[in-house]
Protein backbone atom coordinates (compact mmCIF):
# COMPACT_ATOMS: atom_id res chain seq x y z
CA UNK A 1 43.70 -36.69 64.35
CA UNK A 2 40.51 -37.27 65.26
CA UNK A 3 39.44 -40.86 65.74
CA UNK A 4 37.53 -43.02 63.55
CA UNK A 5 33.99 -43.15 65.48
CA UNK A 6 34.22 -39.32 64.73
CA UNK A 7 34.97 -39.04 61.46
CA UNK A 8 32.48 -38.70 58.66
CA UNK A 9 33.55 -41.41 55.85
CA UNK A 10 30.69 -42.51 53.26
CA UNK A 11 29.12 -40.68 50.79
CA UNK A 12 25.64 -40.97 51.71
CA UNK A 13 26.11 -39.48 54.82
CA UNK A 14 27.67 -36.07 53.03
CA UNK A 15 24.56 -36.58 50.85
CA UNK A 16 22.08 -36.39 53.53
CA UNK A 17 23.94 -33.99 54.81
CA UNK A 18 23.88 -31.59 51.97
CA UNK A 19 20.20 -32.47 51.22
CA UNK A 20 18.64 -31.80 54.80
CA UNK A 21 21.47 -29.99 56.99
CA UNK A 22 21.48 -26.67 58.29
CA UNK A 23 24.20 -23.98 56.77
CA UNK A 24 25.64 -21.81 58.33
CA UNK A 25 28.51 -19.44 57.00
CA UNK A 26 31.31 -16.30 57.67
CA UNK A 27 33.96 -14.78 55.23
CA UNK A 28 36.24 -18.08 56.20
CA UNK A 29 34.14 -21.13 56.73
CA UNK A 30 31.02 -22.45 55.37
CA UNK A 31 29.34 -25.32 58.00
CA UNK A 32 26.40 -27.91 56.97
CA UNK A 33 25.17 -29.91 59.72
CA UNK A 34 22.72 -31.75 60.49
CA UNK A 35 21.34 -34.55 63.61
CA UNK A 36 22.98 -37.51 63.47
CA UNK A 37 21.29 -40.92 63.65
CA UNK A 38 24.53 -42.40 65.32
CA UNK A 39 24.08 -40.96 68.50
CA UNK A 40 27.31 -39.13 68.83
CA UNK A 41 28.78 -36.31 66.55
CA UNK A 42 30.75 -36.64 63.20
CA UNK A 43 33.17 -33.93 61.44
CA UNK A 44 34.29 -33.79 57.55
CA UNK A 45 36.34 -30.77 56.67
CA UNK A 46 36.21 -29.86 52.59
CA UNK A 47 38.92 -28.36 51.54
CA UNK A 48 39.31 -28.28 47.14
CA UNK A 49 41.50 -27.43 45.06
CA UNK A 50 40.40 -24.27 43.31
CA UNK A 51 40.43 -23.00 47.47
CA UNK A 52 44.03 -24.12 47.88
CA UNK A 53 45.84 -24.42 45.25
CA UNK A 54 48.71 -26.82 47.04
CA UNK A 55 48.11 -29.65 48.70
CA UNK A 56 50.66 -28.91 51.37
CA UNK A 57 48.40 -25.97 52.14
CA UNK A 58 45.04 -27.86 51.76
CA UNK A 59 46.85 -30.52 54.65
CA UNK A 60 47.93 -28.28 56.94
CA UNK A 61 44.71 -26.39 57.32
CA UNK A 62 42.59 -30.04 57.24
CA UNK A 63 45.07 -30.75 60.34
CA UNK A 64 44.74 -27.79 62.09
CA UNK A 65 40.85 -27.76 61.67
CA UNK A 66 40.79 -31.77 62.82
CA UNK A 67 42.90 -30.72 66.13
CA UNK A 68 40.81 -27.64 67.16
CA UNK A 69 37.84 -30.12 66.57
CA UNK A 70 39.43 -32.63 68.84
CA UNK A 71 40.33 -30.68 71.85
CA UNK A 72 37.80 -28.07 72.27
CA UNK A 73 34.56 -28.92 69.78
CA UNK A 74 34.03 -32.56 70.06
CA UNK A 75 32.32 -32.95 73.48
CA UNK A 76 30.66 -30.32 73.29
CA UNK A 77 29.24 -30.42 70.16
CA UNK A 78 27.20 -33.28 70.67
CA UNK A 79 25.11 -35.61 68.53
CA UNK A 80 25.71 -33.85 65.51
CA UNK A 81 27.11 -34.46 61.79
CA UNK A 82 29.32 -31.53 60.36
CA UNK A 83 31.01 -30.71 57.51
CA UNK A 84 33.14 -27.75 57.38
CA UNK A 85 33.96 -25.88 53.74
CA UNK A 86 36.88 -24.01 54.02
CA UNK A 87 37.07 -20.46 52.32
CA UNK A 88 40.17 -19.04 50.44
CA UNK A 89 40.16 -16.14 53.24
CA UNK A 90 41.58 -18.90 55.75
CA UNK A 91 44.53 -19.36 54.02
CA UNK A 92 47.14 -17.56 55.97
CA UNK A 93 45.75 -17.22 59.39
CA UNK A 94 47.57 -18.73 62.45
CA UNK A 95 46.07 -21.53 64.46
CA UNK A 96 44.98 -19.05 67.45
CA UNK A 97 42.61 -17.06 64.57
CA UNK A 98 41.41 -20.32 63.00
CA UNK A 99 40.46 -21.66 66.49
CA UNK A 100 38.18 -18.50 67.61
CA UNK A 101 36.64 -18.30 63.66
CA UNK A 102 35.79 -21.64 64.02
CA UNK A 103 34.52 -21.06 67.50
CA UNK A 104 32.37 -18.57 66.58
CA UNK A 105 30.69 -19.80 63.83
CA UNK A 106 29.69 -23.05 65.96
């Protein structure tokens, strides 16, 4: 899990986000980010419903995401807020694919 200070909680921070960030996109992930004015970087990962349809799905890829965010991306992705919308393509992949889509699209 990735700790609190990195975690993207309130609302008008996603706002801000989705008004004035950058996207960027493949066949599996969307990304909006933006600077942050907190000095260090921030992750959100959006997963809905009409994506995955269980919620046992939606959890597992939300944890997945969160860990490959907390070993490798976090410090060196720096000063940033990021929100990550997942696609229905990543349903299904392993954790090794997940890791190098996310990779790449950062």
């Amino acid at each position: 899990m990735l700790p609190r200070l990195n975690r993207l909680r309130k609302q008008k921070d996603f706002d801000l986000i989705f008004q004035e960030g950058s996207f960027f996109q493949n066949d599996y992930l969307a990304i909006k980010c933006r600077l942050s004015q907190a000095g260090y970087s921030r992750f959100a990962v959006v997963i809905s419903a009409k994506t995955a349809k269980g919620a046992v799905v939606r959890n597992r890829l939300r944890r997945q995401l969160n860990e490959i965010i907390r070993k490798e991306i976090k410090d060196k992705l720096t000063d940033f807020d990021v929100v990550i919308i997942v696609r229905p393509k990543l349903i299904g992949k392993k954790y090794q694919e997940i890791r190098k889509i996310l990779g790449g699209l950062l």
